[in-house]
Protein backbone atom coordinates (compact mmCIF):
# COMPACT_ATOMS: atom_id res chain seq x y z
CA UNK A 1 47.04 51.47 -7.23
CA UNK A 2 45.70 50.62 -3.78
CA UNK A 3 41.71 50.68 -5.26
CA UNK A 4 42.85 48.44 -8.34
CA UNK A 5 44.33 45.77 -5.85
CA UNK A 6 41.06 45.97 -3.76
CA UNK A 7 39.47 45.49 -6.69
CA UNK A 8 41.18 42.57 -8.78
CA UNK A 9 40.56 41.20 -5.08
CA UNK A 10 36.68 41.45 -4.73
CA UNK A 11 36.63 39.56 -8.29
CA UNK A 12 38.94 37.02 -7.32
CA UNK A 13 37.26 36.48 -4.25
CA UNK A 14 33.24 36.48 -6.69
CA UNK A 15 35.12 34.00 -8.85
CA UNK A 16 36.06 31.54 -6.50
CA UNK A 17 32.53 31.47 -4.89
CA UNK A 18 30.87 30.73 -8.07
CA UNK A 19 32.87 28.04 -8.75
CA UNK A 20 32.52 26.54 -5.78
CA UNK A 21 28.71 26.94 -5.87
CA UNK A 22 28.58 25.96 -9.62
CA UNK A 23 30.82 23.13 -8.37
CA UNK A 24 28.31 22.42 -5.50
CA UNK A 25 25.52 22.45 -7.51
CA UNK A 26 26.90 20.04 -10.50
CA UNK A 27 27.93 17.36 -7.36
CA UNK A 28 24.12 17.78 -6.46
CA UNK A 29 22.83 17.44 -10.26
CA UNK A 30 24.78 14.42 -10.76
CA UNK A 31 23.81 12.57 -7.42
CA UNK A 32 20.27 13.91 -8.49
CA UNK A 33 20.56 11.74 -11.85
CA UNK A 34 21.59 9.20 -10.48
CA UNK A 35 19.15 8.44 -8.37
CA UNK A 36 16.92 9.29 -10.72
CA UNK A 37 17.90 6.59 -13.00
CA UNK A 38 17.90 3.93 -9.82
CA UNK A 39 14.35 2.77 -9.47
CA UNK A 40 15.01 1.17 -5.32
CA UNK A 41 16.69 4.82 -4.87
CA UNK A 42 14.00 6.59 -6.48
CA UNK A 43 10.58 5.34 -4.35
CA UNK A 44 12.60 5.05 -1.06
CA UNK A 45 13.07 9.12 -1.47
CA UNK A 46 9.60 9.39 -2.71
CA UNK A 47 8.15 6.96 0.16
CA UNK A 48 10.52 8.68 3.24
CA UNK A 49 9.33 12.64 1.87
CA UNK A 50 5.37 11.73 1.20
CA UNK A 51 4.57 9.17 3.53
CA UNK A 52 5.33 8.57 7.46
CA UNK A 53 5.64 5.52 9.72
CA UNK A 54 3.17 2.78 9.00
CA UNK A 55 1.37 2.42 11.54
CA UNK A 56 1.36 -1.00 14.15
CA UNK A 57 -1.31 -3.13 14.24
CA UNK A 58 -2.52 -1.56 17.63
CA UNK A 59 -2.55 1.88 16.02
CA UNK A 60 -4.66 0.69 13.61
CA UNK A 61 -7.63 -0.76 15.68
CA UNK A 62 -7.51 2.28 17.62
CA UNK A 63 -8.67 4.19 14.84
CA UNK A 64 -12.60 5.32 13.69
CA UNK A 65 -13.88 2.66 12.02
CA UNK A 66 -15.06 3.44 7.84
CA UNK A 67 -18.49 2.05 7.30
CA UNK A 68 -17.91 -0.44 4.15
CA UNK A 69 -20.74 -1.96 2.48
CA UNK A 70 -21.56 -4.95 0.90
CA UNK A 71 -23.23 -5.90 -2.13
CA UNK A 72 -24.02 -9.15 -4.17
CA UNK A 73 -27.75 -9.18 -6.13
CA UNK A 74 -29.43 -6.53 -7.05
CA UNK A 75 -32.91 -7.56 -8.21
CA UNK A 76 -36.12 -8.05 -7.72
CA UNK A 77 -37.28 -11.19 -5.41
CA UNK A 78 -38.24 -14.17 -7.43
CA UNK A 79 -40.98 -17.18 -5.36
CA UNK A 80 -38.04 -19.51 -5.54
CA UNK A 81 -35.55 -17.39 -3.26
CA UNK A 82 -35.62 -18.26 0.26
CA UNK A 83 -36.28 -16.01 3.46
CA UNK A 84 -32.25 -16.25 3.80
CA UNK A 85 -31.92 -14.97 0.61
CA UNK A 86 -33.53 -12.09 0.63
CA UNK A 87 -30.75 -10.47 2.65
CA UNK A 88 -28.23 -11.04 -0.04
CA UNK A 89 -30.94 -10.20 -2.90
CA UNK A 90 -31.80 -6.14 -2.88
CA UNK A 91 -34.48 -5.36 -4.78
CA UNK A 92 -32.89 -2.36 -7.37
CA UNK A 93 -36.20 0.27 -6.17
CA UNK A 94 -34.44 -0.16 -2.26
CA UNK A 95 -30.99 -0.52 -3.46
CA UNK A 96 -32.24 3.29 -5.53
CA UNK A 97 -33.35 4.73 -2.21
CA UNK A 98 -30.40 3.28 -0.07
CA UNK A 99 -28.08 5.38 -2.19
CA UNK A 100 -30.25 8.24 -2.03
CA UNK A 101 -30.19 8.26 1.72
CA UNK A 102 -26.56 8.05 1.90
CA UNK A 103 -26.22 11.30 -0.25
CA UNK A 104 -28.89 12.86 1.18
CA UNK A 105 -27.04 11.98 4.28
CA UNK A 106 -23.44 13.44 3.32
CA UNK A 107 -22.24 10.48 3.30
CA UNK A 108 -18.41 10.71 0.26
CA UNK A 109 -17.43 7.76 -1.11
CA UNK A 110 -13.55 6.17 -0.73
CA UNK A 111 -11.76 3.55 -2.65
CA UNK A 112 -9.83 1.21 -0.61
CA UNK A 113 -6.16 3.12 -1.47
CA UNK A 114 -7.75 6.15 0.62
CA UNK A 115 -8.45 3.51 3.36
CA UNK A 116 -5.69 2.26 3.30
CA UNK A 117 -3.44 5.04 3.97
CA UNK A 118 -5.83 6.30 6.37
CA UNK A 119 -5.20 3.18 8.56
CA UNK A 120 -1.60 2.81 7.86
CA UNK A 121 -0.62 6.74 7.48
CA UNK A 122 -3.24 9.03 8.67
CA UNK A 123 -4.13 10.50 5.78
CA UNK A 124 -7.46 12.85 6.20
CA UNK A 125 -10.72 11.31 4.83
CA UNK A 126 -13.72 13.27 3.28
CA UNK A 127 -16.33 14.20 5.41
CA UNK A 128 -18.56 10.86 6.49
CA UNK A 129 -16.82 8.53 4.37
CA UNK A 130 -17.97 5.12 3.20
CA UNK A 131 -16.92 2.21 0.71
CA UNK A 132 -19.16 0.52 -1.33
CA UNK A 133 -18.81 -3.14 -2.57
CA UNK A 134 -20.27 -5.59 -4.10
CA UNK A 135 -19.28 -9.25 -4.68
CA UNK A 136 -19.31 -12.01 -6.97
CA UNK A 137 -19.65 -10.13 -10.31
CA UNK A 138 -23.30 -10.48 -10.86
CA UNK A 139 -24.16 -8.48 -14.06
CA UNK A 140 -27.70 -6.50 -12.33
CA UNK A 141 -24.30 -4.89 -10.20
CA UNK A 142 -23.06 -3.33 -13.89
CA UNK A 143 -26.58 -2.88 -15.26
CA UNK A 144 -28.17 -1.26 -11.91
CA UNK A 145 -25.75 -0.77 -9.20
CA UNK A 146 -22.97 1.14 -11.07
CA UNK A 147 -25.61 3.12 -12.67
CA UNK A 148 -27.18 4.16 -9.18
CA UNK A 149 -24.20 5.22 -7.94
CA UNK A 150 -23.38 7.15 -10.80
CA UNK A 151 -26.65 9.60 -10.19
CA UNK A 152 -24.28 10.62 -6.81
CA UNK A 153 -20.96 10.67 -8.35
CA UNK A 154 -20.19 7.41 -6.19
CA UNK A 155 -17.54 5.06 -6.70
CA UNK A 156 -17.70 1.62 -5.69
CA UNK A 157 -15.31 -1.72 -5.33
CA UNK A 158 -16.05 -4.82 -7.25
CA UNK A 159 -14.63 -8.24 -5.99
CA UNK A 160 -14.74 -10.05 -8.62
CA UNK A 161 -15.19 -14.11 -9.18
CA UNK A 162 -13.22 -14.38 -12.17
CA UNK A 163 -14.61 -18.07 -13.19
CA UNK A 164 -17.70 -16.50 -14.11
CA UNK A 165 -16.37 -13.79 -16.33
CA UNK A 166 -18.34 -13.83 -19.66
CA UNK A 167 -21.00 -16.55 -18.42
CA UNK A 168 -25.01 -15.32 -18.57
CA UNK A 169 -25.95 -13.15 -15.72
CA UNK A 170 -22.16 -12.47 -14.94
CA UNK A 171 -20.59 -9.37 -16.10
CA UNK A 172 -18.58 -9.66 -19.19
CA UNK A 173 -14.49 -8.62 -19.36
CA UNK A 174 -15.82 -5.22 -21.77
CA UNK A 175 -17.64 -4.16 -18.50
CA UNK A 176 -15.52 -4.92 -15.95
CA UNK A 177 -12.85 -2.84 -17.98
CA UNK A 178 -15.64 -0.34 -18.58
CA UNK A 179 -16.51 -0.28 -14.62
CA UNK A 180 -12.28 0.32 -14.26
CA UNK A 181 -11.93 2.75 -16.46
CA UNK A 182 -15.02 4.90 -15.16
CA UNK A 183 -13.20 4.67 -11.48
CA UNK A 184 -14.57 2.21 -9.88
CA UNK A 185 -11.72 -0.50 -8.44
CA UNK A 186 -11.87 -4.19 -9.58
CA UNK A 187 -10.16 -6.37 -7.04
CA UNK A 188 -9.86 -10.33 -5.81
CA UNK A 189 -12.30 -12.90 -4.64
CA UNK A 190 -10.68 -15.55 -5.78
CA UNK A 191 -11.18 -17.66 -9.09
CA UNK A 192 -14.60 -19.65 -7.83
CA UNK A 193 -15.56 -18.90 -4.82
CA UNK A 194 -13.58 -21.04 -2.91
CA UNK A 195 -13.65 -21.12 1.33
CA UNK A 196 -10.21 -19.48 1.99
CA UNK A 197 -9.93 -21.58 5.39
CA UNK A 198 -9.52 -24.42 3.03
CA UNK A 199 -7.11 -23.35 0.71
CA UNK A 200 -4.36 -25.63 -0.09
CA UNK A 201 -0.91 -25.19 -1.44
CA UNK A 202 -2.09 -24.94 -4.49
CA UNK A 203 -5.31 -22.61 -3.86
CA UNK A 204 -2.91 -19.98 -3.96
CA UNK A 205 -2.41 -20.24 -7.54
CA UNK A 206 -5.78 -21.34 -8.70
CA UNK A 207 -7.58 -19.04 -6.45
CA UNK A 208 -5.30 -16.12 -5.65
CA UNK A 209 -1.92 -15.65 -8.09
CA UNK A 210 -4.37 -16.36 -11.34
CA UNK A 211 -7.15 -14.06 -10.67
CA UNK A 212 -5.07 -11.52 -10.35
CA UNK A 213 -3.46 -11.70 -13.07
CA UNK A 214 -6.58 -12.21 -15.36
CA UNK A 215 -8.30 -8.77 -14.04
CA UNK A 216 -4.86 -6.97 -14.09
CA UNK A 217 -4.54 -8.31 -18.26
CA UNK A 218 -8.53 -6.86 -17.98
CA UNK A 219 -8.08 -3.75 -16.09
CA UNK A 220 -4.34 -2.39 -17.10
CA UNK A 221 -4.30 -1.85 -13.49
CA UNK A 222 -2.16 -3.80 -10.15
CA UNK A 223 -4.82 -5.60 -7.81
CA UNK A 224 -3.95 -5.05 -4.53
CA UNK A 225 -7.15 -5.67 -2.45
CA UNK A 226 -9.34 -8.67 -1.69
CA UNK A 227 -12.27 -9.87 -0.54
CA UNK A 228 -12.92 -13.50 1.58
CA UNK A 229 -15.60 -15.75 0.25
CA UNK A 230 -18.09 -15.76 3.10
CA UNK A 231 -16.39 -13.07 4.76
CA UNK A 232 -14.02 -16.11 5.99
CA UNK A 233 -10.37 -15.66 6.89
CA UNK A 234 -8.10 -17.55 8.29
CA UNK A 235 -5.55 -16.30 10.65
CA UNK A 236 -2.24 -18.53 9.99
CA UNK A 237 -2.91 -17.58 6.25
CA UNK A 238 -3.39 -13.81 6.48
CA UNK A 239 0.30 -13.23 6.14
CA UNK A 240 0.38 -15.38 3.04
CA UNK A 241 -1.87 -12.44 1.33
CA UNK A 242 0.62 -9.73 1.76
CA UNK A 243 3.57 -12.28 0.34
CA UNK A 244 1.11 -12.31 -2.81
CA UNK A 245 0.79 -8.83 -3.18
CA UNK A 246 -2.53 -7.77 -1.48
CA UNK A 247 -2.24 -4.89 0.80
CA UNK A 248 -5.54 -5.29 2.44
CA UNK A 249 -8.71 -7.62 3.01
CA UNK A 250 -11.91 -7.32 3.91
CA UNK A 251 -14.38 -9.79 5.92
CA UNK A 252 -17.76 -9.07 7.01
CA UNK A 253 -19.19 -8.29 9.97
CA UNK A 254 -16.94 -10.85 12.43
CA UNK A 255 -14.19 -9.38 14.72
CA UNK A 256 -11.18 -8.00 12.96
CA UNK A 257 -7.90 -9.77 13.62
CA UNK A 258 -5.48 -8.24 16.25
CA UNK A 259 -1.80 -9.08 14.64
CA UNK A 260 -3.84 -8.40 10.76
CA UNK A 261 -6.00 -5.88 11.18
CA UNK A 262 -5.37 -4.27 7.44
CA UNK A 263 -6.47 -7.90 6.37
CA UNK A 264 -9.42 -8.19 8.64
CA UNK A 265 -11.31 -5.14 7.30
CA UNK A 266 -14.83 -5.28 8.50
CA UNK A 267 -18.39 -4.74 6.29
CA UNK A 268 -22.23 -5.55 6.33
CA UNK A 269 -24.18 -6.57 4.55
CA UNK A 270 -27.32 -4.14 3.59
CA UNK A 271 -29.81 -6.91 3.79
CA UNK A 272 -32.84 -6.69 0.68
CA UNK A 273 -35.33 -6.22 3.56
CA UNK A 274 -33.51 -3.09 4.86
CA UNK A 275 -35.33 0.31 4.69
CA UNK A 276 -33.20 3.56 4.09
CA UNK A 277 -33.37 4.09 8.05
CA UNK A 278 -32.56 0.49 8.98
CA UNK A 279 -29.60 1.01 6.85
CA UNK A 280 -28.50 4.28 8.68
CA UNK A 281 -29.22 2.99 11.85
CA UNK A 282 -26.92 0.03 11.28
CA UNK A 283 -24.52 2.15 9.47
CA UNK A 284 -24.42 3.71 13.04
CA UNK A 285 -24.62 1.12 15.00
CA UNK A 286 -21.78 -0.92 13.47
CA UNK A 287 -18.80 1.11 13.40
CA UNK A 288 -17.70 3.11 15.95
């Protein structure tokens, strides 16, 4: 009698503790779903268990510098170009031998979401990283740039001018959505070129809010970065860019701004007249 009472004990006691697990667990399920089903809950969880504390402007500027480069024509020199030009105007056998160097070199390719949350998060980079750009959507970037990078399994960033979408020597929406697909990262430089230290009120339409949403309709993709006309920012303006969705800019080769620094990304140039050693010398030379 005494070993059936023990008994119809030890169950009673195995019953009660998988209910209250099973009870446990459905609470958890349910929260689970319902969270689930909230979008805001949702990506906060996500956000809080895959990414830590953005980092302060300070922390930023403290870190290694990525070399980014910058690209507009790619072609040979014509009699009509001037001395000035020839910096923006890289003839396609040095641009070939540029990109040869930097694999040669070691040198990995980023896209600006992998600089990004290397500044703001830390996140480990390749080996000798470096971002490639070019501006203003020439078509010789499509027909000879893309094309070179693809012998190193590069990606690049094109900033595209979207007024010239479509129009000769520009690269059409097919190949910008082409260049997407393949990898590469269409983002902003505004609708036609204009100097973003004198945007207006309504600049930010016309040259920002527009844009975007003609290479996102292109791409099938957000646009989040963005790249000054002239390499010239502003500094009362630089908040404006995150209000319209950007999460970071890029300059040239001025001084990056202390309260902005995610919108004050530095590049160079790699000037037409640059061998492949002037290049890594300057590579070196520029960011530290």
């Amino acid at each position: 009698m005494r070993n059936t009472l023990f008994t119809l004990a030890a169950l009673s006691a195995l019953f009660f503790s998988s209910c209250v697990e099973n009870s446990k667990a459905e609470k958890e399920h349910t929260i689970s779903s319902e969270n689930s089903n909230n979008p805001a809950v949702s990506k906060d969880t996500a956000s809080s268990a895959n990414v830590g504390k953005r980092a302060t402007a300070a922390e930023v500027l403290a870190k290694k510098e990525v070399p980014v480069l910058c690209y507009h024509q790619i072609r040979d020199w014509k009699a009509s170009d001037s001395k000035r030009a020839h910096d923006d105007i890289i003839p396609p056998a040095n641009f070939s031998q540029h990109m040869k160097m930097l694999a040669d070199s070691g040198y990995h390719t980023i896209l600006p979401d992998e600089l990004y949350d290397y500044l703001n998060y830390g996140k480990q980079l390749p080996e000798k990283p470096i971002m490639i750009t070019f501006d203003d959507t020439d078509l010789d970037q499509y027909t000879v740039g893309a094309k070179e990078l693809k012998k190193h399994g590069f990606k690049g960033v094109f900033f595209i001018m979207t007024v010239s979408i479509g129009r000769p020597r520009y690269m059409s929406k097919a190949q910008i959505k082409e260049l997407s697909d393949d990898g590469h990262v269409m983002a902003s430089h505004t609708w036609n070129h204009k100097n973003f230290a004198e945007f207006t009120d309504e600049d930010w339409e016309i040259q920002i809010d527009k844009p975007t949403r003609t290479l996102e309709a292109i791409t099938g993709k957000k646009v989040e970065y963005f790249a000054y006309p002239y390499g010239v920012s502003k500094a009362a303006n630089l908040h404006k860019l995150e209000e319209h969705g950007f999460k970071a800019a890029f300059i040239l080769s001025t001084k990056r701004d202390p309260e902005y620094p995610l919108f004050t990304i530095r590049r160079i140039i790699d000037p037409g007249t640059y061998t492949a050693k002037n290049l890594y010398n300057s590579i070196n030379k520029s960011f530290k």
